[in-house]
C-alpha atoms as a PDB file:
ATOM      1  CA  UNK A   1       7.600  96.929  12.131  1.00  0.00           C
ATOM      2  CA  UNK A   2      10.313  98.918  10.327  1.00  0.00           C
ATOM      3  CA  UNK A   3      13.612  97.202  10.581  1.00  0.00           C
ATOM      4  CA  UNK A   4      16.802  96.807   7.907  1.00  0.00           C
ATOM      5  CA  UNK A   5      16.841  94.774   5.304  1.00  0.00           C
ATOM      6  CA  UNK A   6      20.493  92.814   6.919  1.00  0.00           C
ATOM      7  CA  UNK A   7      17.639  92.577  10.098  1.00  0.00           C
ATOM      8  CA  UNK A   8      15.319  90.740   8.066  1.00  0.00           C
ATOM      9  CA  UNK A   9      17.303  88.348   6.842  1.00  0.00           C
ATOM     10  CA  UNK A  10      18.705  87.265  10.421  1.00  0.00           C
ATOM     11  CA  UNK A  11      15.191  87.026  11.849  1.00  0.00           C
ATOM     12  CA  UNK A  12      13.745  84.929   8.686  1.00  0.00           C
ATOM     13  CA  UNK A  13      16.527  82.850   9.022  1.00  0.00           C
ATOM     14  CA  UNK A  14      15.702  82.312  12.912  1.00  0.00           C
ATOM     15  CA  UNK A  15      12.042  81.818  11.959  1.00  0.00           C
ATOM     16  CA  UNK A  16      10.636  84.549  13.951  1.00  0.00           C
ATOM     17  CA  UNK A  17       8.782  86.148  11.057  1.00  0.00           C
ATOM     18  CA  UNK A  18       5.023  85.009  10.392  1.00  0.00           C
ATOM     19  CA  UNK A  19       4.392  85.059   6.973  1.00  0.00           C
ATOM     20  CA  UNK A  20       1.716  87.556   5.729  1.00  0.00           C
ATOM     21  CA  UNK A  21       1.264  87.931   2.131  1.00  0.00           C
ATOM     22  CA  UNK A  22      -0.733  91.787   1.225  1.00  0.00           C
ATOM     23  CA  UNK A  23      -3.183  92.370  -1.005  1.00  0.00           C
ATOM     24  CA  UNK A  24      -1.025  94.949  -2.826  1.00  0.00           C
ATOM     25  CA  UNK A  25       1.701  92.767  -2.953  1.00  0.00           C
ATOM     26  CA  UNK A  26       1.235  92.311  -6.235  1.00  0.00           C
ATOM     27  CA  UNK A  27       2.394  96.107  -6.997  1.00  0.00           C
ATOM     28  CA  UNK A  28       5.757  95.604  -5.606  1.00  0.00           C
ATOM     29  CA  UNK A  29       8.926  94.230  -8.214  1.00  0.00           C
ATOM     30  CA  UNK A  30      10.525  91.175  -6.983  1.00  0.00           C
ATOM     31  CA  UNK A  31      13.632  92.052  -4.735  1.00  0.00           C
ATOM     32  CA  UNK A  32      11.262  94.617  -2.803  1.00  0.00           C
ATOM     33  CA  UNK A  33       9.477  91.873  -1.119  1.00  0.00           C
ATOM     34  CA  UNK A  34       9.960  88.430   0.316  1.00  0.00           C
ATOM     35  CA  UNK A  35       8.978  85.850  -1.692  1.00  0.00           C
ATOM     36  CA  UNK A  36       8.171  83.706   1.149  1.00  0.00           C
ATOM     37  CA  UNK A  37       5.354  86.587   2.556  1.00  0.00           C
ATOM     38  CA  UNK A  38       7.904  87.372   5.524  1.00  0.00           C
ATOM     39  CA  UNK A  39       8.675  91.082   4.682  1.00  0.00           C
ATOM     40  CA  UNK A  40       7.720  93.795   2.029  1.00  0.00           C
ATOM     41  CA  UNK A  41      10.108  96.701   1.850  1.00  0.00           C
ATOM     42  CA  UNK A  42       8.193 100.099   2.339  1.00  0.00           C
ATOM     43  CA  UNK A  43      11.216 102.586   1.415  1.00  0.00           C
ATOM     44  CA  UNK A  44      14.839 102.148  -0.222  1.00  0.00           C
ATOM     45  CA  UNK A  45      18.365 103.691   0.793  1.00  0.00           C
ATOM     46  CA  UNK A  46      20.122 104.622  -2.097  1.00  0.00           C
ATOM     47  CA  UNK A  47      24.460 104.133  -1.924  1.00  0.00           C
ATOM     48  CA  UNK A  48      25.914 106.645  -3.968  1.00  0.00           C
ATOM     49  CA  UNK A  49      29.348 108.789  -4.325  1.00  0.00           C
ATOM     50  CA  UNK A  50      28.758 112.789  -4.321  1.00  0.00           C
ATOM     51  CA  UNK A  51      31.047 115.306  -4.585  1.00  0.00           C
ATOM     52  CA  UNK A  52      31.385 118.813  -4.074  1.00  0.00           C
ATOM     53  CA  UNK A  53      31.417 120.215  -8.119  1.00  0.00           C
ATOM     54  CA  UNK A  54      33.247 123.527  -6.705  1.00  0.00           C
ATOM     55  CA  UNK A  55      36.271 121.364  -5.154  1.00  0.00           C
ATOM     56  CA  UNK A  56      36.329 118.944  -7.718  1.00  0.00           C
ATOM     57  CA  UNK A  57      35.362 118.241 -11.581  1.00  0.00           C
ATOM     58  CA  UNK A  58      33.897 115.300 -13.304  1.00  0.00           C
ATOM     59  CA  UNK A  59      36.950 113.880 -14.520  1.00  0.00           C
ATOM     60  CA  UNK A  60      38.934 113.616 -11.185  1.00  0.00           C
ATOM     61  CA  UNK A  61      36.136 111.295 -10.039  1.00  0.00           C
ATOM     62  CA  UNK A  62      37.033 107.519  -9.931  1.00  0.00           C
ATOM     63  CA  UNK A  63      34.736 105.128 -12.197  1.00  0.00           C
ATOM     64  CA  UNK A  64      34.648 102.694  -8.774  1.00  0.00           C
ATOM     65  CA  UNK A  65      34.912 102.838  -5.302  1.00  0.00           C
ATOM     66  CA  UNK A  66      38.396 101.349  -5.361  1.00  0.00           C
ATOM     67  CA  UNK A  67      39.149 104.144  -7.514  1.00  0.00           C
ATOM     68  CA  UNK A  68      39.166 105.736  -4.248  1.00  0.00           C
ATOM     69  CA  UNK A  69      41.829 103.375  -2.788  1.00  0.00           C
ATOM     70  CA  UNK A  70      44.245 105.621  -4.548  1.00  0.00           C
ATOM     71  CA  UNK A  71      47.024 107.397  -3.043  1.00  0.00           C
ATOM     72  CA  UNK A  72      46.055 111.028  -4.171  1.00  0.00           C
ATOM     73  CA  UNK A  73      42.801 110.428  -1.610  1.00  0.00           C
ATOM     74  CA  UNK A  74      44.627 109.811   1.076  1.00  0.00           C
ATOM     75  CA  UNK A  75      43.479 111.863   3.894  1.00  0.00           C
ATOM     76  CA  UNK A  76      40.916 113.270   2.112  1.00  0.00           C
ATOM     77  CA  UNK A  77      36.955 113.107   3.511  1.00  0.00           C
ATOM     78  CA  UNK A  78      35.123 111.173   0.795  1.00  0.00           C
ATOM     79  CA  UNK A  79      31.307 110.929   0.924  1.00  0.00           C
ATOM     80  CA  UNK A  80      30.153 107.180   1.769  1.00  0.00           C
ATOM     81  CA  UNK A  81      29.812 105.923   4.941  1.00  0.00           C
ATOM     82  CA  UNK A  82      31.912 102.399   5.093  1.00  0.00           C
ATOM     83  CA  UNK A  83      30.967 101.949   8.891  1.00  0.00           C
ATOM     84  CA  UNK A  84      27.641 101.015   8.661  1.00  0.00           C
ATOM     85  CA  UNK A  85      26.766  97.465   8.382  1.00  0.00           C
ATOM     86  CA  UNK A  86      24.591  97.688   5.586  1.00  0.00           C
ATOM     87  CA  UNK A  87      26.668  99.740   2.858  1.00  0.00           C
ATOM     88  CA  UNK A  88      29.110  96.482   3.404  1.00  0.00           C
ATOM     89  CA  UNK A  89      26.460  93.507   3.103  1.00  0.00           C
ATOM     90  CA  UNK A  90      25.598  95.053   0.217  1.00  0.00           C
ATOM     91  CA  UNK A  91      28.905  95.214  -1.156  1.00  0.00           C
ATOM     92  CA  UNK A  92      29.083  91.525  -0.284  1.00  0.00           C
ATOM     93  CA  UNK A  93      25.932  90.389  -1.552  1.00  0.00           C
ATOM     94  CA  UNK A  94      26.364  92.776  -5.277  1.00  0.00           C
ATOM     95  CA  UNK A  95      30.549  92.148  -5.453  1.00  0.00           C
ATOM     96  CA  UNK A  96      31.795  88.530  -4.950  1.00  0.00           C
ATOM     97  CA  UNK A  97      33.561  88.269  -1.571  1.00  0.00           C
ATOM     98  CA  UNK A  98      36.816  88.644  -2.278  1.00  0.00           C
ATOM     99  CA  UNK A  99      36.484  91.708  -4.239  1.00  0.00           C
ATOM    100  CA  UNK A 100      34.527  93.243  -0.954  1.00  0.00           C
ATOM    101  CA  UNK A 101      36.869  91.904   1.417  1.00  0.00           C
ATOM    102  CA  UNK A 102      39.976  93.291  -0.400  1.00  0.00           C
ATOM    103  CA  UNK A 103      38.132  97.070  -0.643  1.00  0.00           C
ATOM    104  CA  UNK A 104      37.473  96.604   3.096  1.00  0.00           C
ATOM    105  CA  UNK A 105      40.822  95.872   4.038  1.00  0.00           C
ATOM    106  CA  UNK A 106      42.425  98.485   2.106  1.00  0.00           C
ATOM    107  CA  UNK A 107      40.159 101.059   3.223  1.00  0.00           C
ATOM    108  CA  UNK A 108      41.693 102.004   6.635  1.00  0.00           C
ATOM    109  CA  UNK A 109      45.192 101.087   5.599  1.00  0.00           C
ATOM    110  CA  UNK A 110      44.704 104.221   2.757  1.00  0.00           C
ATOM    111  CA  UNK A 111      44.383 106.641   5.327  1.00  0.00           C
ATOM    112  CA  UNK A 112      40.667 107.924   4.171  1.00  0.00           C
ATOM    113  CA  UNK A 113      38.114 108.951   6.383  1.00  0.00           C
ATOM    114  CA  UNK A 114      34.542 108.497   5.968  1.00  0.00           C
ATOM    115  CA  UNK A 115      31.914 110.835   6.758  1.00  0.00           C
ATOM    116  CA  UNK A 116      28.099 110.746   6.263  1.00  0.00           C
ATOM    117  CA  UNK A 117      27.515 114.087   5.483  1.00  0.00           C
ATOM    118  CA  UNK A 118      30.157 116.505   4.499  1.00  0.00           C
ATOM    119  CA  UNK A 119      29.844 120.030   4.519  1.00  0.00           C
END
């Protein structure tokens, strides 16, 4: 079964996983598997900023995603997808709450608009 890693953690926490523990477990770093035996990861989605080095240089990049809370992105398409469900648990789970909460909710109001790919 190839499900999410946000999916995972719902169904262990329902109990409908049976634990099953691989023989090559052993090969995989804690974090990529479940210590309980309920999941092993078999890939990983990277979350990363990119940017298009003929529109922009290094130095007008921000050091942080708030960095692109700032007025002069307004309007502007900005490479990260802030829609999907995932990109925000894991902004939740690797920032404390607040911090996540307080990007999230002055996203939108900033006028930028996500995009998952952009030309």
């Amino acid at each position: 079964m190839n499900i999410s890693d946000f999916q995972s953690v719902v169904l262990k926490k329902e109990g409908l996983y049976a634990s099953y523990v691989s023989p090559e477990s052993h090969a995989y770093q804690q974090g990529f598997k479940d210590p309980d035996g309920n999941w092993t990861a078999i890939y990983v989605n990277a979350y990363l900023m990119g940017y298009n080095t003929n529109l922009l240089s290094r130095k007008d990049i921000p050091d942080s995603y708030e960095g692109f809370l700032d007025p002069r992105w307004r309007g502007k398409k900005i490479g990260f997808d802030t829609k999907e469900v995932q990109f925000f648990a894991n902004m939740l789970k690797i920032w404390a709450k607040k911090r996540a909460w307080s990007f999230s909710g002055n996203w939108s109001p900033n006028n930028c608009t996500t995009d998952k790919a952009i030309p």
